[in-house]
PDB file of N, CA and C in Angstrom:
ATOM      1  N   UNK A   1     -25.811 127.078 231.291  1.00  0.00           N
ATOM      2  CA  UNK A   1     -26.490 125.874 230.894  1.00  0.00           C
ATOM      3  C   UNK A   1     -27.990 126.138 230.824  1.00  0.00           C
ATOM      4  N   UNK A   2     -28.849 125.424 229.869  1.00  0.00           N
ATOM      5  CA  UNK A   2     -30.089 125.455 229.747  1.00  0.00           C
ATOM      6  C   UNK A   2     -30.651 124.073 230.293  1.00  0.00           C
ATOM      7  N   UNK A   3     -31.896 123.916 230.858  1.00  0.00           N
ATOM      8  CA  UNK A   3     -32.741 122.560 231.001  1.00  0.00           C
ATOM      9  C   UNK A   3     -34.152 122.868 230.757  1.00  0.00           C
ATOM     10  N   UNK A   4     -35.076 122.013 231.164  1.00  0.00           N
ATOM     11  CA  UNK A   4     -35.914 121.971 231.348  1.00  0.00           C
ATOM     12  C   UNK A   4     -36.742 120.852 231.253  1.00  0.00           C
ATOM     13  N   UNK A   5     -37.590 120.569 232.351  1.00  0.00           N
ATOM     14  CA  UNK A   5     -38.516 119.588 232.926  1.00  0.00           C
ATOM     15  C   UNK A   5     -39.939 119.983 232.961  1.00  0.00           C
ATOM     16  N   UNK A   6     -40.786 118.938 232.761  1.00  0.00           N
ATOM     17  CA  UNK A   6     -41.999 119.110 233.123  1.00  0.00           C
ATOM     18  C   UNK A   6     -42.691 117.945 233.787  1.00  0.00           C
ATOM     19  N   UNK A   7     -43.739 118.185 234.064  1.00  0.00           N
ATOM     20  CA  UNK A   7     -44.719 117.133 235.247  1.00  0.00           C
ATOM     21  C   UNK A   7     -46.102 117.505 234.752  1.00  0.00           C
ATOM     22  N   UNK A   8     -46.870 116.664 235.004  1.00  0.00           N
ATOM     23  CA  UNK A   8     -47.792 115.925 234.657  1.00  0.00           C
ATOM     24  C   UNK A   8     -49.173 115.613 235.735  1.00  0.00           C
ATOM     25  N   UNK A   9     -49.615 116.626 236.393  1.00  0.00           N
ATOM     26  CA  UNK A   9     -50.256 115.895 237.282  1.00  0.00           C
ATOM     27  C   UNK A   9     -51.837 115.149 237.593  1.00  0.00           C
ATOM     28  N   UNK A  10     -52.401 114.404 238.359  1.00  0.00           N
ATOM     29  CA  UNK A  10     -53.308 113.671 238.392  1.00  0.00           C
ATOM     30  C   UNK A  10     -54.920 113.706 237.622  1.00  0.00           C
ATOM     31  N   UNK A  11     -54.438 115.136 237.762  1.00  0.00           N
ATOM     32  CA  UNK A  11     -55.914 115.833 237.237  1.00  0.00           C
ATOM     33  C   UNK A  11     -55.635 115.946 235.610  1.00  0.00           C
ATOM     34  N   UNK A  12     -54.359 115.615 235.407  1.00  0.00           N
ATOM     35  CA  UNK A  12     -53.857 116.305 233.786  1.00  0.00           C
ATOM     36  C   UNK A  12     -53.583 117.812 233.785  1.00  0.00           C
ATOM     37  N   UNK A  13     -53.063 118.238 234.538  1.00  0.00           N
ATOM     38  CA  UNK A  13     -52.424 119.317 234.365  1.00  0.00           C
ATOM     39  C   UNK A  13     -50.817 119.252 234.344  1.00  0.00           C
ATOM     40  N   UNK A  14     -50.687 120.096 233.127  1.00  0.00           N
ATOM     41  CA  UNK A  14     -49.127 119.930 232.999  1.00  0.00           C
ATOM     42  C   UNK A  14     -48.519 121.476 233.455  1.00  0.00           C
ATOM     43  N   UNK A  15     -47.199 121.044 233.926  1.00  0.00           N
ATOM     44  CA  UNK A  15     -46.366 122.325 234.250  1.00  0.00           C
ATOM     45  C   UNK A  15     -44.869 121.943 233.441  1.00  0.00           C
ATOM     46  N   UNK A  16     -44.308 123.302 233.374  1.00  0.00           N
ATOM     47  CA  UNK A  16     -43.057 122.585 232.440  1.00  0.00           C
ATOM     48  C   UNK A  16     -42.209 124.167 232.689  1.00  0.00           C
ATOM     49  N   UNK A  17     -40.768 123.731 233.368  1.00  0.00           N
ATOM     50  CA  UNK A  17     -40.188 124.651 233.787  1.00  0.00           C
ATOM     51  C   UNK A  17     -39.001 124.645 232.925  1.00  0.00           C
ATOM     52  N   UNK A  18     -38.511 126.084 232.704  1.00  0.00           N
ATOM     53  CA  UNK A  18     -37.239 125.908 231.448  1.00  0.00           C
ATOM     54  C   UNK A  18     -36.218 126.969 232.400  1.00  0.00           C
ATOM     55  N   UNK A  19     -35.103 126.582 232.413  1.00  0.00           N
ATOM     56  CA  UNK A  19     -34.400 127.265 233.717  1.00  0.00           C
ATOM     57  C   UNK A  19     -33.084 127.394 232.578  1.00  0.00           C
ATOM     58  N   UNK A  20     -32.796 128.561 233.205  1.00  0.00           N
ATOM     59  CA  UNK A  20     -31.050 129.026 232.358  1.00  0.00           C
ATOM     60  C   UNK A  20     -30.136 129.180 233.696  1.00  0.00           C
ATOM     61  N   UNK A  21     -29.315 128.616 234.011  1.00  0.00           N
ATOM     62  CA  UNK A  21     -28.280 128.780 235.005  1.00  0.00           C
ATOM     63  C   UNK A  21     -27.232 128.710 234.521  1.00  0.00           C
ATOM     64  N   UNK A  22     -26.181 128.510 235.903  1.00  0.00           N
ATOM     65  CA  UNK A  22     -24.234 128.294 236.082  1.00  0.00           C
ATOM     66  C   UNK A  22     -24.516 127.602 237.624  1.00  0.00           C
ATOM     67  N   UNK A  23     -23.436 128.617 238.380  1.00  0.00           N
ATOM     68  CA  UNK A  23     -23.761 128.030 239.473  1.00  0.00           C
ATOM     69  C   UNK A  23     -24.923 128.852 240.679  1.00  0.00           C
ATOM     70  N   UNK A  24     -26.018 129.511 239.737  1.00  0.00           N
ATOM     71  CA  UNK A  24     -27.002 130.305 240.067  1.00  0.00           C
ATOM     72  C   UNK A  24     -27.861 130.434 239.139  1.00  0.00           C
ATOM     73  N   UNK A  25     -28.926 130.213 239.740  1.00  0.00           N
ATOM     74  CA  UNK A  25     -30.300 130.391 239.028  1.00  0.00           C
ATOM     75  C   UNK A  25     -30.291 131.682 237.945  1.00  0.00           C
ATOM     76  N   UNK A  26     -30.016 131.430 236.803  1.00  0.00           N
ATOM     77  CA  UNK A  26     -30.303 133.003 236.003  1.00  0.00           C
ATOM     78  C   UNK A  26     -31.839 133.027 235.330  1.00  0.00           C
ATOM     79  N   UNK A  27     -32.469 132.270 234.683  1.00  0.00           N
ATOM     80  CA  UNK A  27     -33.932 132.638 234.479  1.00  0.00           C
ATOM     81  C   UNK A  27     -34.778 131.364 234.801  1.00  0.00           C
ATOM     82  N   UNK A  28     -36.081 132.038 234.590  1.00  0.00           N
ATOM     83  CA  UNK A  28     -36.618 130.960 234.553  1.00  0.00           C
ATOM     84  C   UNK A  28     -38.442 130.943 234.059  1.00  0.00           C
ATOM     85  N   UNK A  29     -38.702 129.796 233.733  1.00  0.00           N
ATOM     86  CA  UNK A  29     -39.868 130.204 232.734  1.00  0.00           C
ATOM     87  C   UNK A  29     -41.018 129.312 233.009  1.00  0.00           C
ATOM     88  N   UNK A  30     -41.934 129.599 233.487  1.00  0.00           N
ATOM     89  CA  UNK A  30     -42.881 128.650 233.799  1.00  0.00           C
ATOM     90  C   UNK A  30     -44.048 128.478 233.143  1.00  0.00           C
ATOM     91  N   UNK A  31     -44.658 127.367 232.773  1.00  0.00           N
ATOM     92  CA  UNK A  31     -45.295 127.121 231.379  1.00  0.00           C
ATOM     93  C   UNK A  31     -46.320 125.784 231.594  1.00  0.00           C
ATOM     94  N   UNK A  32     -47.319 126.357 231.245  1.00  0.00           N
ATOM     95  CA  UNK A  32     -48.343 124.881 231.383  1.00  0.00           C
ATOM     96  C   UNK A  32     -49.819 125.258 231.381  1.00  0.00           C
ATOM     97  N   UNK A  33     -50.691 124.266 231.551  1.00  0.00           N
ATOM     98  CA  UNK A  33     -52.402 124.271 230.946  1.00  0.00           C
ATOM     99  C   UNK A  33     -52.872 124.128 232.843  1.00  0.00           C
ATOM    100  N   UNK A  34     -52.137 125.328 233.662  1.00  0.00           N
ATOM    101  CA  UNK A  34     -52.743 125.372 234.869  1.00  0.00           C
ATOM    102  C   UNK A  34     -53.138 126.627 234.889  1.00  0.00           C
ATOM    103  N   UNK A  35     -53.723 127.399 235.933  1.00  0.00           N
ATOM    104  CA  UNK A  35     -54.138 128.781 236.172  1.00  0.00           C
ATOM    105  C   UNK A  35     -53.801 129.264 237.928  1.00  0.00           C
ATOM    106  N   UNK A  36     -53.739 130.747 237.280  1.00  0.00           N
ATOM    107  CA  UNK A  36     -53.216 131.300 238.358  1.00  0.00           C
ATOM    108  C   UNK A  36     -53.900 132.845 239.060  1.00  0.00           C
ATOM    109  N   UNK A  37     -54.174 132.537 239.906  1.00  0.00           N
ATOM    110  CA  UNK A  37     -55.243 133.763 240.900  1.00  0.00           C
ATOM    111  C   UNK A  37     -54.040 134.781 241.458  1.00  0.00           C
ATOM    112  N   UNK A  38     -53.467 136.311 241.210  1.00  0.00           N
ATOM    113  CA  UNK A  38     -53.883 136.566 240.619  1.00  0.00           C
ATOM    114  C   UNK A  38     -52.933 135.767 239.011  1.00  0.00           C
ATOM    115  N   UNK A  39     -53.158 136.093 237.774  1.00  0.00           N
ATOM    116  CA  UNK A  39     -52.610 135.795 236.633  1.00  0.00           C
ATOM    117  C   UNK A  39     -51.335 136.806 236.471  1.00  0.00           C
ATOM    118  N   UNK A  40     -51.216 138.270 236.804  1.00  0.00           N
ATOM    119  CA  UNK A  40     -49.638 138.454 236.924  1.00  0.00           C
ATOM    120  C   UNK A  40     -48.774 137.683 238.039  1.00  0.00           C
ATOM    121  N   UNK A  41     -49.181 136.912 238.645  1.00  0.00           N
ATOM    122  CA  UNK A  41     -48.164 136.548 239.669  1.00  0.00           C
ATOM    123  C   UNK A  41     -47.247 135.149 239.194  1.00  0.00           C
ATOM    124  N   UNK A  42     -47.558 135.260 238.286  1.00  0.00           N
ATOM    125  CA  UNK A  42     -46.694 134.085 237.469  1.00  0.00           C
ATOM    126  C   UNK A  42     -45.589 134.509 237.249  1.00  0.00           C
ATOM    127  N   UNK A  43     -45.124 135.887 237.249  1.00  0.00           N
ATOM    128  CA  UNK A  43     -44.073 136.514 236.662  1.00  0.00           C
ATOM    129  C   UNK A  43     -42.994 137.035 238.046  1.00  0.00           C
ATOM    130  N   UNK A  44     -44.171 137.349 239.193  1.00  0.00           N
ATOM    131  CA  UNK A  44     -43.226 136.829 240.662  1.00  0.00           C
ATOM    132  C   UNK A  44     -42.961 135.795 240.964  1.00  0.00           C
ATOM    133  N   UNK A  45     -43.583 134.728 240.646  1.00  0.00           N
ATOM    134  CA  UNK A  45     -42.988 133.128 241.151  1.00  0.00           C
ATOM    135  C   UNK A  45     -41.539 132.883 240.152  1.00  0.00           C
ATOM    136  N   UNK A  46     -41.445 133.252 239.023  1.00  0.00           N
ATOM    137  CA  UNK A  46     -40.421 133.759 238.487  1.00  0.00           C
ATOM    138  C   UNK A  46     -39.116 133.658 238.851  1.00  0.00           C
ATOM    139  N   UNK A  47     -39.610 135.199 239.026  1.00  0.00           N
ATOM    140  CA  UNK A  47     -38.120 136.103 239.786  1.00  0.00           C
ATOM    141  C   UNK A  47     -37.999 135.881 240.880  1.00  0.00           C
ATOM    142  N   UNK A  48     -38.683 135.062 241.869  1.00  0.00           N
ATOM    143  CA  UNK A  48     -38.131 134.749 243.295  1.00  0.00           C
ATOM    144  C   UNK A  48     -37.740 133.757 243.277  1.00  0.00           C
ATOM    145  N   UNK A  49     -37.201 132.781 242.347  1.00  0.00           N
ATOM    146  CA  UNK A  49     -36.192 131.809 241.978  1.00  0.00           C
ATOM    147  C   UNK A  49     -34.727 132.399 241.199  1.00  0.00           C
ATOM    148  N   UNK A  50     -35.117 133.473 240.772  1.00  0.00           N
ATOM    149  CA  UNK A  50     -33.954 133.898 240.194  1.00  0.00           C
ATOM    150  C   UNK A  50     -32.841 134.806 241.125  1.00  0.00           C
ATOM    151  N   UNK A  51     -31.225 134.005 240.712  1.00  0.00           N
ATOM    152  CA  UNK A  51     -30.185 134.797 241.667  1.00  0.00           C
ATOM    153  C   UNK A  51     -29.972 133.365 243.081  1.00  0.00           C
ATOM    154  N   UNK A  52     -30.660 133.148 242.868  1.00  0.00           N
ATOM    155  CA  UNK A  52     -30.578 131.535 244.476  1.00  0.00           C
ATOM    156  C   UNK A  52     -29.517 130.802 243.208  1.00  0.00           C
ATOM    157  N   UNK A  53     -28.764 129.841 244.649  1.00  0.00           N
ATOM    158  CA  UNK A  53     -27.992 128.864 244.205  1.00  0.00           C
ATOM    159  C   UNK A  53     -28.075 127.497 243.944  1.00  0.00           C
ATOM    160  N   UNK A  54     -27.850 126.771 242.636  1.00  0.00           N
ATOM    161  CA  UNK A  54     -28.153 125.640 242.454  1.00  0.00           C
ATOM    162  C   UNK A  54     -28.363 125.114 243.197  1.00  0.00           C
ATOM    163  N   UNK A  55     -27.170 125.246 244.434  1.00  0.00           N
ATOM    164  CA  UNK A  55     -26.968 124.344 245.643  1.00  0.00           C
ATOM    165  C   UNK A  55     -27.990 124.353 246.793  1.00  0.00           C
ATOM    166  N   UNK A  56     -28.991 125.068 246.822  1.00  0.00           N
ATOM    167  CA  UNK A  56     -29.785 125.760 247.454  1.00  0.00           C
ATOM    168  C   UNK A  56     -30.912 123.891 247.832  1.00  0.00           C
ATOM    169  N   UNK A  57     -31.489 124.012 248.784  1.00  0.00           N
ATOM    170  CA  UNK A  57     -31.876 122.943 248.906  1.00  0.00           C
ATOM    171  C   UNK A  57     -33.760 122.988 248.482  1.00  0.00           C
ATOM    172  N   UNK A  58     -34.436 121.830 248.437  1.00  0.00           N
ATOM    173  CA  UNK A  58     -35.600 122.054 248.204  1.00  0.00           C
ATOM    174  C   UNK A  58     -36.035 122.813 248.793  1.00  0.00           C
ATOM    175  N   UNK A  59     -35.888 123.095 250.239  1.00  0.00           N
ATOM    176  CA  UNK A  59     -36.782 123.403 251.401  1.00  0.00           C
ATOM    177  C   UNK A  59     -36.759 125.232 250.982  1.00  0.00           C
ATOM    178  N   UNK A  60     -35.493 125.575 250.607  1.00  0.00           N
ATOM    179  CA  UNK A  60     -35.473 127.016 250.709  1.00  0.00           C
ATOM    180  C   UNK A  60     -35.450 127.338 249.104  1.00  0.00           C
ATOM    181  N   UNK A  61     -36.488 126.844 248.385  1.00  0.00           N
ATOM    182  CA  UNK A  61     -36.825 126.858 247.013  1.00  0.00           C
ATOM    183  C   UNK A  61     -38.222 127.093 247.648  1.00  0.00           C
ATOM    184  N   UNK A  62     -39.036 126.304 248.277  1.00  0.00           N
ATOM    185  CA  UNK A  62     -39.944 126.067 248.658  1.00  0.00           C
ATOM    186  C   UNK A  62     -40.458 127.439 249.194  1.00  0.00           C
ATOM    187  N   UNK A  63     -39.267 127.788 250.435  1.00  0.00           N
ATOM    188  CA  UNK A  63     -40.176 128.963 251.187  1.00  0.00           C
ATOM    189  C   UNK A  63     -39.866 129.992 250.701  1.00  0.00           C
ATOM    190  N   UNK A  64     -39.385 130.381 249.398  1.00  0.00           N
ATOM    191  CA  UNK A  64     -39.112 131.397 248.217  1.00  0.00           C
ATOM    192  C   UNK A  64     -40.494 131.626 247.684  1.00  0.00           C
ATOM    193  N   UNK A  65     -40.921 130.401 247.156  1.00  0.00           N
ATOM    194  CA  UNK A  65     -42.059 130.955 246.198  1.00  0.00           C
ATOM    195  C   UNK A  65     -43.322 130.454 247.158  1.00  0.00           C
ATOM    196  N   UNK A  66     -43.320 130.280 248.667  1.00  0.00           N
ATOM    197  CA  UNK A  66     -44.275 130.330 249.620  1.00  0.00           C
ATOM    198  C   UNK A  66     -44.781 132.242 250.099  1.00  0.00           C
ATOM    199  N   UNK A  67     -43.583 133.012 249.667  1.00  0.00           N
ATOM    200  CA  UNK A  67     -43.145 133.744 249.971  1.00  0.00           C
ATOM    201  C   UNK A  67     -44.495 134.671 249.032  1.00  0.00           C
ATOM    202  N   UNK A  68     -44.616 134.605 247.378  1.00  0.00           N
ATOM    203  CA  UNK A  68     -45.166 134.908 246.424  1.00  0.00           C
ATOM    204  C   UNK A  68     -46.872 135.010 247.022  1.00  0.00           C
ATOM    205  N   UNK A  69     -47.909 135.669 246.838  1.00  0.00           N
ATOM    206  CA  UNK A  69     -49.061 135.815 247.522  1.00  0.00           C
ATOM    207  C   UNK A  69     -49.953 134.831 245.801  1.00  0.00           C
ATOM    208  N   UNK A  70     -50.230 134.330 245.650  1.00  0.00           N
ATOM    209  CA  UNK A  70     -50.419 133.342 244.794  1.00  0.00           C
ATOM    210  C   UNK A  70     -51.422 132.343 245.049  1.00  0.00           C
ATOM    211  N   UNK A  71     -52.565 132.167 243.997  1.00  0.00           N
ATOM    212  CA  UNK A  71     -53.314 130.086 244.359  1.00  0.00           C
ATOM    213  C   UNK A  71     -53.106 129.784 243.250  1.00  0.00           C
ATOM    214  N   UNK A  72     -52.025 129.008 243.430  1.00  0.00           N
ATOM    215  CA  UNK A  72     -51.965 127.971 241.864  1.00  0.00           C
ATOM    216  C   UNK A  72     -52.847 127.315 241.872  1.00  0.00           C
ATOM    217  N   UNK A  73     -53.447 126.717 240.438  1.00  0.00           N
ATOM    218  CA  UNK A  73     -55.039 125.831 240.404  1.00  0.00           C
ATOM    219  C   UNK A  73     -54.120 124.740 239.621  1.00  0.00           C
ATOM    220  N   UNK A  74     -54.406 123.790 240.405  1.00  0.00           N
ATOM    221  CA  UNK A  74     -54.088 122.698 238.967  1.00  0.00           C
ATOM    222  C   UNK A  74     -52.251 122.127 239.039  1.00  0.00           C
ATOM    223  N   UNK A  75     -51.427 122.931 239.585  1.00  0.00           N
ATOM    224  CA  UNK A  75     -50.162 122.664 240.076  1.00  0.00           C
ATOM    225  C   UNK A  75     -49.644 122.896 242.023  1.00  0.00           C
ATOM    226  N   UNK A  76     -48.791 122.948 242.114  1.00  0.00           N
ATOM    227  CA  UNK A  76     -48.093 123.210 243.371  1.00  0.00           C
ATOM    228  C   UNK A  76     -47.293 123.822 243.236  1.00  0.00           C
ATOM    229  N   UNK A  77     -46.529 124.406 243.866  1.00  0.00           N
ATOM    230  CA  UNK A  77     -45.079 124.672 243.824  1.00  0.00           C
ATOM    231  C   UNK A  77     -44.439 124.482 244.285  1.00  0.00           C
ATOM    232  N   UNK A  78     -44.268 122.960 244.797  1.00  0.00           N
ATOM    233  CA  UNK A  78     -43.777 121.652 245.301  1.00  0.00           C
ATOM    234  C   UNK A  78     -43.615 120.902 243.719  1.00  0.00           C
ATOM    235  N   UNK A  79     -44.516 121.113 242.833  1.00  0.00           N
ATOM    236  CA  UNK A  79     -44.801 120.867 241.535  1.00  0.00           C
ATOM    237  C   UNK A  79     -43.557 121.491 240.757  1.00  0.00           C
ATOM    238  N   UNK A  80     -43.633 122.971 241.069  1.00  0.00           N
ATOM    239  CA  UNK A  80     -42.400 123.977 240.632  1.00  0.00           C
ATOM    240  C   UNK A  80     -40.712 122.927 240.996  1.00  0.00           C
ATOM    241  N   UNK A  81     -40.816 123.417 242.041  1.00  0.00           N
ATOM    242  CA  UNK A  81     -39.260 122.654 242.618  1.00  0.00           C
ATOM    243  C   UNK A  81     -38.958 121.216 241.955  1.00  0.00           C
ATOM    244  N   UNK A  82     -40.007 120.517 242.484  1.00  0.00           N
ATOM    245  CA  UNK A  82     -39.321 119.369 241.243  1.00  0.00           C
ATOM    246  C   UNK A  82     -38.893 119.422 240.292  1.00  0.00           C
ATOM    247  N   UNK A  83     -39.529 120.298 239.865  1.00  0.00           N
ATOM    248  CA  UNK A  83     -39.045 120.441 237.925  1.00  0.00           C
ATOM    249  C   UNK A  83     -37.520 120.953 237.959  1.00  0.00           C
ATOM    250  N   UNK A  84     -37.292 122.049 238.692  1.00  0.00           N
ATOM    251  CA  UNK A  84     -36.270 122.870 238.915  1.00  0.00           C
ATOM    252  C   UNK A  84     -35.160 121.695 239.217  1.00  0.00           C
ATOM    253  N   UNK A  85     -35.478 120.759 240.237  1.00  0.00           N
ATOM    254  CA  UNK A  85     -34.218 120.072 241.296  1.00  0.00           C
ATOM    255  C   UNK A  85     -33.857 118.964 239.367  1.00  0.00           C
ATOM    256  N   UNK A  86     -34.959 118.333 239.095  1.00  0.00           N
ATOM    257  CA  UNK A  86     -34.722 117.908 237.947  1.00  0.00           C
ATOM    258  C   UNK A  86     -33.726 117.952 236.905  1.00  0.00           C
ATOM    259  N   UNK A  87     -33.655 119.494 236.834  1.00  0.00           N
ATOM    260  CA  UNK A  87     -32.865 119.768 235.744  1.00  0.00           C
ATOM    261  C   UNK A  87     -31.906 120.103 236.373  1.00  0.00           C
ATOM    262  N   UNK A  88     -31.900 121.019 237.468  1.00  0.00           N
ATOM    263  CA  UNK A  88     -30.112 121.748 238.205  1.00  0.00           C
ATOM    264  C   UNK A  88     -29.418 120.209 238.926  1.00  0.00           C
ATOM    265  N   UNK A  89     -29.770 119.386 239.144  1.00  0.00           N
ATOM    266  CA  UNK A  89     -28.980 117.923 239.881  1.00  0.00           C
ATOM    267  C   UNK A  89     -28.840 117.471 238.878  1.00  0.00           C
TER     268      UNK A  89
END
């Protein structure tokens, strides 16, 4: 299955996540007018969602890409997970 969600946040920054699953995360694509310190690490926040189970709860979505050495500007990745729970529920 394909989805994808996006959010919107206060400042006007948008994030917009496009996820390919089953009953496991197979890709995932993260996309939006935010910035990221360093700028390859967009491509680890990534893949440390990929292979986890739909069923997987926010919390351990959360300490996945807490996990990533990363300063998102302009999003969260509390920002991330929503988008994700969005489309996999």
């Amino acid at each position: 299955m394909r989805g994808k969600a996006s959010k919107k946040n206060e400042g006007g920054k948008l994030v917009r996540v496009k996820v390919v699953y089953d009953d496991k995360i197979r890709e995932v694509d993260i996309t939006g007018d935010f910035f990221l310190e360093p700028p390859e690490s967009l491509e680890v926040l990534e893949k440390a969602l990929e292979g986890i189970s739909i069923r997987e709860n926010c919390e351990k979505m959360l300490e996945l890409l807490e996990e990533v050495d990363a300063e998102l500007i302009g999003f969260s990745r509390e920002d991330i997970v929503g988008c994700l729970e969005e489309v996999v529920r």
